[in-house]
Every structure is written in structure tokens, then in C-alpha cells.
C-alpha atoms as a PDB file:
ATOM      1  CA  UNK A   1     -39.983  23.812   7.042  1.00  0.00           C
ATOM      2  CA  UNK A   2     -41.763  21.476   4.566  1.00  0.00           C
ATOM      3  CA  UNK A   3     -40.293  17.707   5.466  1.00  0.00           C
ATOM      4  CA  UNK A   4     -40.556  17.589   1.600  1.00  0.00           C
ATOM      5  CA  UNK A   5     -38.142  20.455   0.794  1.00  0.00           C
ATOM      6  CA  UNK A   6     -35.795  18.991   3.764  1.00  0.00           C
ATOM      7  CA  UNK A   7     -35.805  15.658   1.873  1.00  0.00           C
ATOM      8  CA  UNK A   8     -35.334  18.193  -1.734  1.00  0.00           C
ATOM      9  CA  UNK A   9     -32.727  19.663  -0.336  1.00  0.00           C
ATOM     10  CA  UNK A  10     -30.855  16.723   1.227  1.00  0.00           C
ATOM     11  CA  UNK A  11     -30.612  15.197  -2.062  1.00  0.00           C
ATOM     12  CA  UNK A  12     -29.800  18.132  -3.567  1.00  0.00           C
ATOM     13  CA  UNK A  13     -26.641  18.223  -1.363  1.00  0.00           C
ATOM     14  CA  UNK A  14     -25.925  14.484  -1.690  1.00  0.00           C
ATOM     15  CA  UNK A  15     -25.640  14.999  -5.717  1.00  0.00           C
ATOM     16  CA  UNK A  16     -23.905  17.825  -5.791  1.00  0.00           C
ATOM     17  CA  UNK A  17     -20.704  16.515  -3.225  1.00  0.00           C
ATOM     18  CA  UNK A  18     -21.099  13.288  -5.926  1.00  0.00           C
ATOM     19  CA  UNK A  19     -20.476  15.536  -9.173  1.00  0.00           C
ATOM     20  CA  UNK A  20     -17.647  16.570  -6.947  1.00  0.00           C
ATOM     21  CA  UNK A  21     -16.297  13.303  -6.203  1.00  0.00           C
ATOM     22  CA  UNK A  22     -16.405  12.195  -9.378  1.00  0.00           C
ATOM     23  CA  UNK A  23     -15.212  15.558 -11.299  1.00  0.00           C
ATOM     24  CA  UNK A  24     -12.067  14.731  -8.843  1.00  0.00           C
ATOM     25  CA  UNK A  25     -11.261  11.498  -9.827  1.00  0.00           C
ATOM     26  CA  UNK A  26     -11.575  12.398 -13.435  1.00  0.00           C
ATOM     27  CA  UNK A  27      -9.084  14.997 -12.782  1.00  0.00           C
ATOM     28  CA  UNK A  28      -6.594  12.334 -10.768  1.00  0.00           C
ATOM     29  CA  UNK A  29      -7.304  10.011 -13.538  1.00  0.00           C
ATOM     30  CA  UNK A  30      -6.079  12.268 -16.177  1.00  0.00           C
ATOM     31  CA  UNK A  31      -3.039  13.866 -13.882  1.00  0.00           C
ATOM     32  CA  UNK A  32      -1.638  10.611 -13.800  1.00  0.00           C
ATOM     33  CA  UNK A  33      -2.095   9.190 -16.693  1.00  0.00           C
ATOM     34  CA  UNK A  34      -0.234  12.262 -18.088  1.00  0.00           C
ATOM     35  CA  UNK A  35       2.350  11.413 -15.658  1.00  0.00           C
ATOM     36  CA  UNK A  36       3.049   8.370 -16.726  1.00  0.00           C
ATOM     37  CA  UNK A  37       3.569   9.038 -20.249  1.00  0.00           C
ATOM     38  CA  UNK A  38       6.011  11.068 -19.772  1.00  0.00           C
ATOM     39  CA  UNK A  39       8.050   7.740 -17.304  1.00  0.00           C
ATOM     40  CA  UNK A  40       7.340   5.642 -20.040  1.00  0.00           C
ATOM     41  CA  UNK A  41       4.652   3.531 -18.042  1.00  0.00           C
ATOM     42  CA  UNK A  42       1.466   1.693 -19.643  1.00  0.00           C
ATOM     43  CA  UNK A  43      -1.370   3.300 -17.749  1.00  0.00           C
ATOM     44  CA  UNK A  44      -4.722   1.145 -17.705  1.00  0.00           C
ATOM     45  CA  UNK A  45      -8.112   3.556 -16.187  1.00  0.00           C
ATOM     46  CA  UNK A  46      -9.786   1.014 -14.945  1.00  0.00           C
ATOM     47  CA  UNK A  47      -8.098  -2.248 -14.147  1.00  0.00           C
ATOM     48  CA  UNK A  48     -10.949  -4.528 -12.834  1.00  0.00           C
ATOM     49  CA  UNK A  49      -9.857  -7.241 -10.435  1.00  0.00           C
ATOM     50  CA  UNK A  50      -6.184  -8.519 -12.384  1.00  0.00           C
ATOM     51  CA  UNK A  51      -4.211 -10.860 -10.995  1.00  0.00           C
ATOM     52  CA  UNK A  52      -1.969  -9.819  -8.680  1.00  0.00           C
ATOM     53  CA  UNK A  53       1.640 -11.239  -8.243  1.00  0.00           C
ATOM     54  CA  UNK A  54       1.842 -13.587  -5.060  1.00  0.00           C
ATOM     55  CA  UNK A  55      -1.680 -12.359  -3.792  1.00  0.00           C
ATOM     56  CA  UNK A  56      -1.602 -15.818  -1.228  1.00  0.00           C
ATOM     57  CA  UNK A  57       0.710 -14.348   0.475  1.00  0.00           C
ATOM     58  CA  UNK A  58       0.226 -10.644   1.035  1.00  0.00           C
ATOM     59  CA  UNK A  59      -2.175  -9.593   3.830  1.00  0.00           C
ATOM     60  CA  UNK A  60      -3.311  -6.546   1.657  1.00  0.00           C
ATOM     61  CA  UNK A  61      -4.626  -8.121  -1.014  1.00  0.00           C
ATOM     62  CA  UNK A  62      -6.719 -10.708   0.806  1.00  0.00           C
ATOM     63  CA  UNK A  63      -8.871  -8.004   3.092  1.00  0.00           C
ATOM     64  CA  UNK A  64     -12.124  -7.214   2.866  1.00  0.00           C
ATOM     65  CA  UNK A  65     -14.407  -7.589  -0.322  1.00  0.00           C
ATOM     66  CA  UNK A  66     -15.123  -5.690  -3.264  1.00  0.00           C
ATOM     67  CA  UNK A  67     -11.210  -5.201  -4.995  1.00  0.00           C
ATOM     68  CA  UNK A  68     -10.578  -2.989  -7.101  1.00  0.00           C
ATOM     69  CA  UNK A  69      -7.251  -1.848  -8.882  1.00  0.00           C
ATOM     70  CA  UNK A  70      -7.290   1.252 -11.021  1.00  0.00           C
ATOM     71  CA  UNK A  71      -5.290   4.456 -12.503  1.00  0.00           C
ATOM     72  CA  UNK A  72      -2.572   1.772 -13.204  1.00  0.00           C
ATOM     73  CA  UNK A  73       0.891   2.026 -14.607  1.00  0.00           C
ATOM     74  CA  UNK A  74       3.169  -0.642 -15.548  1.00  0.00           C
ATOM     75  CA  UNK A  75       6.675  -1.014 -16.642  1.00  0.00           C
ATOM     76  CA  UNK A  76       9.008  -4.017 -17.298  1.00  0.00           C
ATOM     77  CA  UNK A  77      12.338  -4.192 -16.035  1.00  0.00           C
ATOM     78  CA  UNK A  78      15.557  -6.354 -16.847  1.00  0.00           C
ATOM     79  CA  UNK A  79      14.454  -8.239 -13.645  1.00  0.00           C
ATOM     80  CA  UNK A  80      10.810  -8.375 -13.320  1.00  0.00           C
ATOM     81  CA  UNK A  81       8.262  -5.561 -13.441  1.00  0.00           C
ATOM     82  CA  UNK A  82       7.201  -2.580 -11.781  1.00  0.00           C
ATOM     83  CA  UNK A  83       3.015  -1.623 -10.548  1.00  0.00           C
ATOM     84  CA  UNK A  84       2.042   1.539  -9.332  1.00  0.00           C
ATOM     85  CA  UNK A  85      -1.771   1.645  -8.699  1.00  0.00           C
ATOM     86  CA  UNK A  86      -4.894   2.836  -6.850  1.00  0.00           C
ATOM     87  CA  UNK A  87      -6.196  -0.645  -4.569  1.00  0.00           C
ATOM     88  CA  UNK A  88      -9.907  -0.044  -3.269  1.00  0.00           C
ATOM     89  CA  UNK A  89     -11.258  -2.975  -1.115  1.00  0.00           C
ATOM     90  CA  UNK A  90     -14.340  -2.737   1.239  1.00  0.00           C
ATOM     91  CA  UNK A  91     -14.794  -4.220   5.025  1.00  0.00           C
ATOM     92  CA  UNK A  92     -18.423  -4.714   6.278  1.00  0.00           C
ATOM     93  CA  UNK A  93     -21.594  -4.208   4.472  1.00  0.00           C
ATOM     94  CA  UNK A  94     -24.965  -1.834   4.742  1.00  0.00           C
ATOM     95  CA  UNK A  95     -24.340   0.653   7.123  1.00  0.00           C
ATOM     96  CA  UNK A  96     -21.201  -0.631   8.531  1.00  0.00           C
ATOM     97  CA  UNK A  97     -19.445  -0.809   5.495  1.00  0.00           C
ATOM     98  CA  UNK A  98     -15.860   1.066   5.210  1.00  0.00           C
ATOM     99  CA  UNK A  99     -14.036   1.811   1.765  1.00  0.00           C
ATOM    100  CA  UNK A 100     -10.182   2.055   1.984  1.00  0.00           C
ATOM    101  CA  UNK A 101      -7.880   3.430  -0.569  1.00  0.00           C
ATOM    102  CA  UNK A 102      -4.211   3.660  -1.112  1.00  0.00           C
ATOM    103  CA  UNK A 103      -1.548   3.468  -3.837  1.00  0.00           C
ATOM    104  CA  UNK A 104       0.375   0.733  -3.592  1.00  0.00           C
ATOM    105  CA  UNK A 105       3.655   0.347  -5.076  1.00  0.00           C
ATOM    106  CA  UNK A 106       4.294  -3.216  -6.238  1.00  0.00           C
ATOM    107  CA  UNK A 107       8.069  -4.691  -7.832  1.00  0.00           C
ATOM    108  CA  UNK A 108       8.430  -7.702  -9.120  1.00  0.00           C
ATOM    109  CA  UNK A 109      11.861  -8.861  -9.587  1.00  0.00           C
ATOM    110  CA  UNK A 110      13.964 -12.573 -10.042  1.00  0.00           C
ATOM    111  CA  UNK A 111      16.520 -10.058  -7.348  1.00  0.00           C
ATOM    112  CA  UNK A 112      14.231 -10.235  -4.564  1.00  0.00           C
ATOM    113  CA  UNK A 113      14.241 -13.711  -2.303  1.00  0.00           C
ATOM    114  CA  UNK A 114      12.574 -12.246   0.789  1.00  0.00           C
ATOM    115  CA  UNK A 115      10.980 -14.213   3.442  1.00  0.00           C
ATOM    116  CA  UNK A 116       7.009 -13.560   4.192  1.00  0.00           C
ATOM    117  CA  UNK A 117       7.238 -10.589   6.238  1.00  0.00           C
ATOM    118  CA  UNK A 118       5.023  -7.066   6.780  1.00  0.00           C
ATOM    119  CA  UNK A 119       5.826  -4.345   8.368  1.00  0.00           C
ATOM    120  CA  UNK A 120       3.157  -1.509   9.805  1.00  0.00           C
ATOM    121  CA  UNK A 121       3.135   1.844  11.894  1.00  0.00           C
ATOM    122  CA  UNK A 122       1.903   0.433  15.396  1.00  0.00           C
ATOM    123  CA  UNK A 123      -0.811   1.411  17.158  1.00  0.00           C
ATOM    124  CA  UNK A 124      -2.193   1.119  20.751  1.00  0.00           C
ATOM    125  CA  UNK A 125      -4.197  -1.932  19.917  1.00  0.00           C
ATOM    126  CA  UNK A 126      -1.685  -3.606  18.957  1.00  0.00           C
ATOM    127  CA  UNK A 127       0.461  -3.495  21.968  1.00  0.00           C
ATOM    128  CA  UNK A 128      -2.600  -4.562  23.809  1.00  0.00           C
ATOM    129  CA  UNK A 129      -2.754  -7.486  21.509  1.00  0.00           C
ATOM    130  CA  UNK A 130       0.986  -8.178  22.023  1.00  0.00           C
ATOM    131  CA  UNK A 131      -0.158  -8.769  25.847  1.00  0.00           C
ATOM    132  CA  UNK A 132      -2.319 -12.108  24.057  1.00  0.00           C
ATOM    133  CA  UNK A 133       0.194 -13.150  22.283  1.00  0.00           C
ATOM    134  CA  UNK A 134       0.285 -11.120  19.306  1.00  0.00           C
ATOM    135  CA  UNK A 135       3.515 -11.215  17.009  1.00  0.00           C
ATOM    136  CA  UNK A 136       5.610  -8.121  16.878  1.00  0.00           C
ATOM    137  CA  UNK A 137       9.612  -8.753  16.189  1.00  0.00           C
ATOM    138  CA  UNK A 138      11.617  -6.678  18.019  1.00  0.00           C
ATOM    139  CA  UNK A 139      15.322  -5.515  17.737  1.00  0.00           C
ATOM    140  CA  UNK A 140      17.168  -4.303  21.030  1.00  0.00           C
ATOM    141  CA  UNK A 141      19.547  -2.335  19.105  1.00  0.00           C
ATOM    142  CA  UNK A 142      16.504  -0.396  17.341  1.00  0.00           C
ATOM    143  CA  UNK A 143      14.496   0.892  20.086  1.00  0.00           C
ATOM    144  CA  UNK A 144      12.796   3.789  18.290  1.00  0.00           C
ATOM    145  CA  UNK A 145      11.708   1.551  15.156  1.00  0.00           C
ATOM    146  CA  UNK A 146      10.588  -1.112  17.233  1.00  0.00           C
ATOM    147  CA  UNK A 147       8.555   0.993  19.163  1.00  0.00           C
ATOM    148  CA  UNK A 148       7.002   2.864  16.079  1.00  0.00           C
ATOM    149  CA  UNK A 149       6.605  -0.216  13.687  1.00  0.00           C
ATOM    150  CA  UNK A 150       4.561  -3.374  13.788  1.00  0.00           C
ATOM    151  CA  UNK A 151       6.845  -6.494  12.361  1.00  0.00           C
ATOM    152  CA  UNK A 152       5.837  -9.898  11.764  1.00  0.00           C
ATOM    153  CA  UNK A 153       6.359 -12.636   9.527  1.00  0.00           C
ATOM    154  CA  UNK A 154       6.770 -16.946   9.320  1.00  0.00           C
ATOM    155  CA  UNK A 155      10.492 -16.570   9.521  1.00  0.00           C
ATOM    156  CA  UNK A 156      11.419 -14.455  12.530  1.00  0.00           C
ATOM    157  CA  UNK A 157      15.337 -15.192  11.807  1.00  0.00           C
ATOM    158  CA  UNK A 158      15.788 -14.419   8.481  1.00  0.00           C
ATOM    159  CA  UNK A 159      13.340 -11.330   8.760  1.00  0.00           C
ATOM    160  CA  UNK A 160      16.036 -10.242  11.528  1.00  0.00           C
ATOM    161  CA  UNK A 161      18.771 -10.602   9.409  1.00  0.00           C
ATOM    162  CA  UNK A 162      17.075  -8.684   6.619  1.00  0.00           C
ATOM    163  CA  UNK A 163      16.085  -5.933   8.461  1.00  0.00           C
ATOM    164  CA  UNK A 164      19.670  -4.032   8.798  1.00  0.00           C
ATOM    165  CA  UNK A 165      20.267  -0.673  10.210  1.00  0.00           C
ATOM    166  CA  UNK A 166      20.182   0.562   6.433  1.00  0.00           C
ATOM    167  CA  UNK A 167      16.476  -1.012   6.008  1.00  0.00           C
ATOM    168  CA  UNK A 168      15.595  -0.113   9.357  1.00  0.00           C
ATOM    169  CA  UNK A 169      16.646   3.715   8.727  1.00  0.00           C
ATOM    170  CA  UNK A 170      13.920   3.907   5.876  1.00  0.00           C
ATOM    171  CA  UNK A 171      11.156   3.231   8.088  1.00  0.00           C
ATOM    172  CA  UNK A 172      12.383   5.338  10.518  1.00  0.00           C
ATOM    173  CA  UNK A 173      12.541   8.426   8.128  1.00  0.00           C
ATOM    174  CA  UNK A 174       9.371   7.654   6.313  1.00  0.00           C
ATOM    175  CA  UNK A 175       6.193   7.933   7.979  1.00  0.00           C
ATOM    176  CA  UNK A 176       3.151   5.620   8.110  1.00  0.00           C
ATOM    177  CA  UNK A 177       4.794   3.365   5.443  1.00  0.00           C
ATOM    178  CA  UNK A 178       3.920  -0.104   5.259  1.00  0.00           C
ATOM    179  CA  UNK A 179       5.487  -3.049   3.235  1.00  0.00           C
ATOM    180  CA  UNK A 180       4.822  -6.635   2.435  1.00  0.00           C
ATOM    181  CA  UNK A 181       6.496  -8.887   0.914  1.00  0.00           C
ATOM    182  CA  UNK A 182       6.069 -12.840  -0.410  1.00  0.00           C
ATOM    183  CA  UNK A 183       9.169 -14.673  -2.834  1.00  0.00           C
ATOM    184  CA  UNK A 184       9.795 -12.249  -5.545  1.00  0.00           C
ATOM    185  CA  UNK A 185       7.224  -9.310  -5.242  1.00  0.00           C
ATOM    186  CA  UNK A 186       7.254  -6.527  -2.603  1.00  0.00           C
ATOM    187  CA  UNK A 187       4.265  -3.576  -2.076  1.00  0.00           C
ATOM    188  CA  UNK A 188       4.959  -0.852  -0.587  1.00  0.00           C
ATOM    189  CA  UNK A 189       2.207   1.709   0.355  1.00  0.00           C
ATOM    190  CA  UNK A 190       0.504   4.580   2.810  1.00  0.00           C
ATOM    191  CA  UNK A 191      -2.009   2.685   5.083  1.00  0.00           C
ATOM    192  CA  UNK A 192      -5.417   4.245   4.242  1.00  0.00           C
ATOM    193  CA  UNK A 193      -3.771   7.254   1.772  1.00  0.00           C
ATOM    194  CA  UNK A 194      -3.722   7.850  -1.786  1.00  0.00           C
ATOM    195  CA  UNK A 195      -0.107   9.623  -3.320  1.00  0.00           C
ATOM    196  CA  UNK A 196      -0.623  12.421  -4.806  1.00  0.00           C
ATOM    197  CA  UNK A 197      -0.071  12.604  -8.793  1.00  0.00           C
ATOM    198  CA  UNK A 198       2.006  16.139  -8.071  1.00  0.00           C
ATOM    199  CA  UNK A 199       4.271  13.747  -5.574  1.00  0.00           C
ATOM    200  CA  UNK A 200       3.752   9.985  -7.048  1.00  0.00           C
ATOM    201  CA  UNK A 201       7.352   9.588  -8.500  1.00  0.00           C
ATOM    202  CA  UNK A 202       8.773  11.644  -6.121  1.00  0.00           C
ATOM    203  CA  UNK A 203       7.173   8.595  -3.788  1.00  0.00           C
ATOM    204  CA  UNK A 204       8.368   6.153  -6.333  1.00  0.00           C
ATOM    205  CA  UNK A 205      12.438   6.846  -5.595  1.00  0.00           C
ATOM    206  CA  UNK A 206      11.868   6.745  -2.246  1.00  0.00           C
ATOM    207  CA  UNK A 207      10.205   3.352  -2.205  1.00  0.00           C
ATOM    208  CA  UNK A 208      12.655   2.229  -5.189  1.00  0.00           C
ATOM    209  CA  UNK A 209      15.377   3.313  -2.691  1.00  0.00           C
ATOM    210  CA  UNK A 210      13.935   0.230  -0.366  1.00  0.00           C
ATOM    211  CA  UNK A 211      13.672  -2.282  -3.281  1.00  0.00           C
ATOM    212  CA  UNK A 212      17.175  -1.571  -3.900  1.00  0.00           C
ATOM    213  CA  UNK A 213      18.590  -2.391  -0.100  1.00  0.00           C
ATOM    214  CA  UNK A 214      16.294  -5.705  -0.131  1.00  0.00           C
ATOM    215  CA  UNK A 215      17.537  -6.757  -2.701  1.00  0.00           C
ATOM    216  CA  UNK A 216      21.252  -6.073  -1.456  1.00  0.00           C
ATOM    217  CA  UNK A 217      20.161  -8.529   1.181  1.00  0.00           C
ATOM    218  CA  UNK A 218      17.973 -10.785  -0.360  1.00  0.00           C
ATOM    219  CA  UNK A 219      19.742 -13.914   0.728  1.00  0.00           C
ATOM    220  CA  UNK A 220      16.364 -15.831   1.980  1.00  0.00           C
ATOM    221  CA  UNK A 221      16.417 -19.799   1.485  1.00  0.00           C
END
């Protein structure tokens, strides 16, 4: 075969899986937005690089290059404020370069005092790295959520007391969840997986479920 019609055709390919990519984010774009009119949340396309609340202190937000927040809805509260939103961010460059996406559920609330903590499904590198010192906070009385999550934070102590058997439950039931927290803002999110619009606030009362234990126990100094 012609090496020029190989090259034709490659790029033929190439555009047509990017019309798709794009046609599907147009359609997420729109199924959520529609969504969140009918919560009663702001929704924002495209929402650059904003500021994002307590950013020194959550791991997420300080990975990689390239950040991007979009299909974002807001909504105040008597307390604070709630984000939902699409978070992009990019490790490597050239070839090497790796895009990950998830929503990420973000509160805000003067009700939350947590200590710096996140918490992460764990994976087989990471017991390795426990062998070198790597921190993982364990509970003896929770053997199957310490040996499924990844929990580490600045105040060992007061992440301990946080983390009852109610808090620890949640993880246990939800899968591949990961949190973070710093002061008065908590994220929530799918490592490496975008929610649904179909399933979004269905996600939402789960995760709002977690905000409201925390901040049962939010007794942090």
C-alpha cells in the first residue's frame, strides 16, 4: 500500500476519534449544565485556572501542570459553599505526558475544623513504600479499611480521633473514593474517573453524607 494513503488514512482516523471526543464533551457539557439548573447551581463551561479554596494544602491541586477546572457548579450555603467540577491536570511532557480527570466534589464550610489529612484506595506500591518509611495510619480495630485505604496526614492523633467507625464505614462501602481535607474545605473525588451527569447528584448525597459526619466531629485545634 502507498506509504502516502497509510499516512491519509492515519489522519483520517486520528480526526475522526477527535470529532468524537469533542462531540462527547459537548454533550457532558450540556447534560450537566441542564442538571444543575434544575439544583439551583451556577454552572460556569469553562472555568480557567480559579482559585481554589486552601489549594496549599491539598495534594490534588498541587500535581502536575497544566490545571484546568471546568463544567462547574456552585452553590452557597448558610455555612460556606458548595463546588462540583471537572479538575484536568497533566504529569510529564512530549511523549510521556499523562492527562488525568476526575470530578471533584469540594465544601466549604465555617462547620468543618479538620486537621490536614487524605485518604486513598492503597495499592501495592504503596505497601512497598511503607517498608521505607512511608506514612500510612493504621487502626487495629479496622482491619479491612486499613488494609484497603491509604491514610496520612501532619496530625496522626487527631486524624485518629476523627476517623470513627461511622467515617470509617463510608470508605468501606464506597469504592476508590478519595478525600482531602485542609481547615475549612474538604474534596472528595474518584481517583482518575469522571461522575457521570446521569449519576452526579446521586454521587453528591453520598459524599454530602461524609461532610455531614466530619463535621459532627470536627473538633480539630
Amino acid at each position: 500500500m502507498d506509504p502516502v494513503m497509510i499516512i491519509a488514512a492515519f489522519v483520517v482516523v486520528i480526526l475522526f476519534i477527535i470529532i468524537l471526543l469533542v462531540r462527547y464533551e459537548k454533550k457532558r457539557t450540556l447534560a450537566i449544565e441542564e442538571k444543575a439548573k434544575l439544583r439551583g447551581y451556577s454552572f460556569t463551561a469553562k472555568s480557567g485556572t480559579d482559585p481554589l479554596p486552601d489549594a496549599q494544602n491539598i495534594r490534588l491541586f498541587k500535581l502536575g501542570h497544566s490545571r484546568r477546572l471546568f463544567n462547574m457548579l456552585q452553590k452557597n450555603t448558610d455555612t460556606g459553599f458548595e463546588w462540583i467540577f471537572d479538575y484536568q491536570y497533566i504529569i510529564g511532557h512530549g511523549r510521556n505526558r499523562q492527562t488525568h480527570r476526575q470530578t471533584v466534589f469540594l465544601f466549604h464550610s465555617s462547620r468543618l475544623n479538620l486537621p490536614y489529612f487524605e485518604v486513598r484506595p492503597e495499592y501495592f506500591f504503596h505497601k512497598i513504600g511503607k517498608a521505607f518509611g512511608y506514612q500510612d495510619i493504621n487502626f487495629e480495630q479496622y482491619p479491612e479499611f486499613s488494609k484497603k485505604y491509604l491514610l496520612k496526614g501532619r496530625e496522626p492523633a487527631a486524624i485518629q480521633n476523627m476517623f470513627t467507625q461511622e467515617v470509617v464505614s463510608f470508605f468501606e462501602r464506597e469504592k476508590r473514593i478519595c478525600a482531602e481535607s485542609g481547615g475549612q474545605t474538604l474534596i472528595v473525588f474518584y481517583a482518575g474517573k469522571r461522575v457521570s451527569p446521569e449519576t452526579l447528584f446521586e454521587k453528591l448525597e453520598i459524599v454530602q453524607r461524609l461532610v455531614y459526619t466530619l463535621s459532627r466531629h470536627s473538633d480539630f485545634k
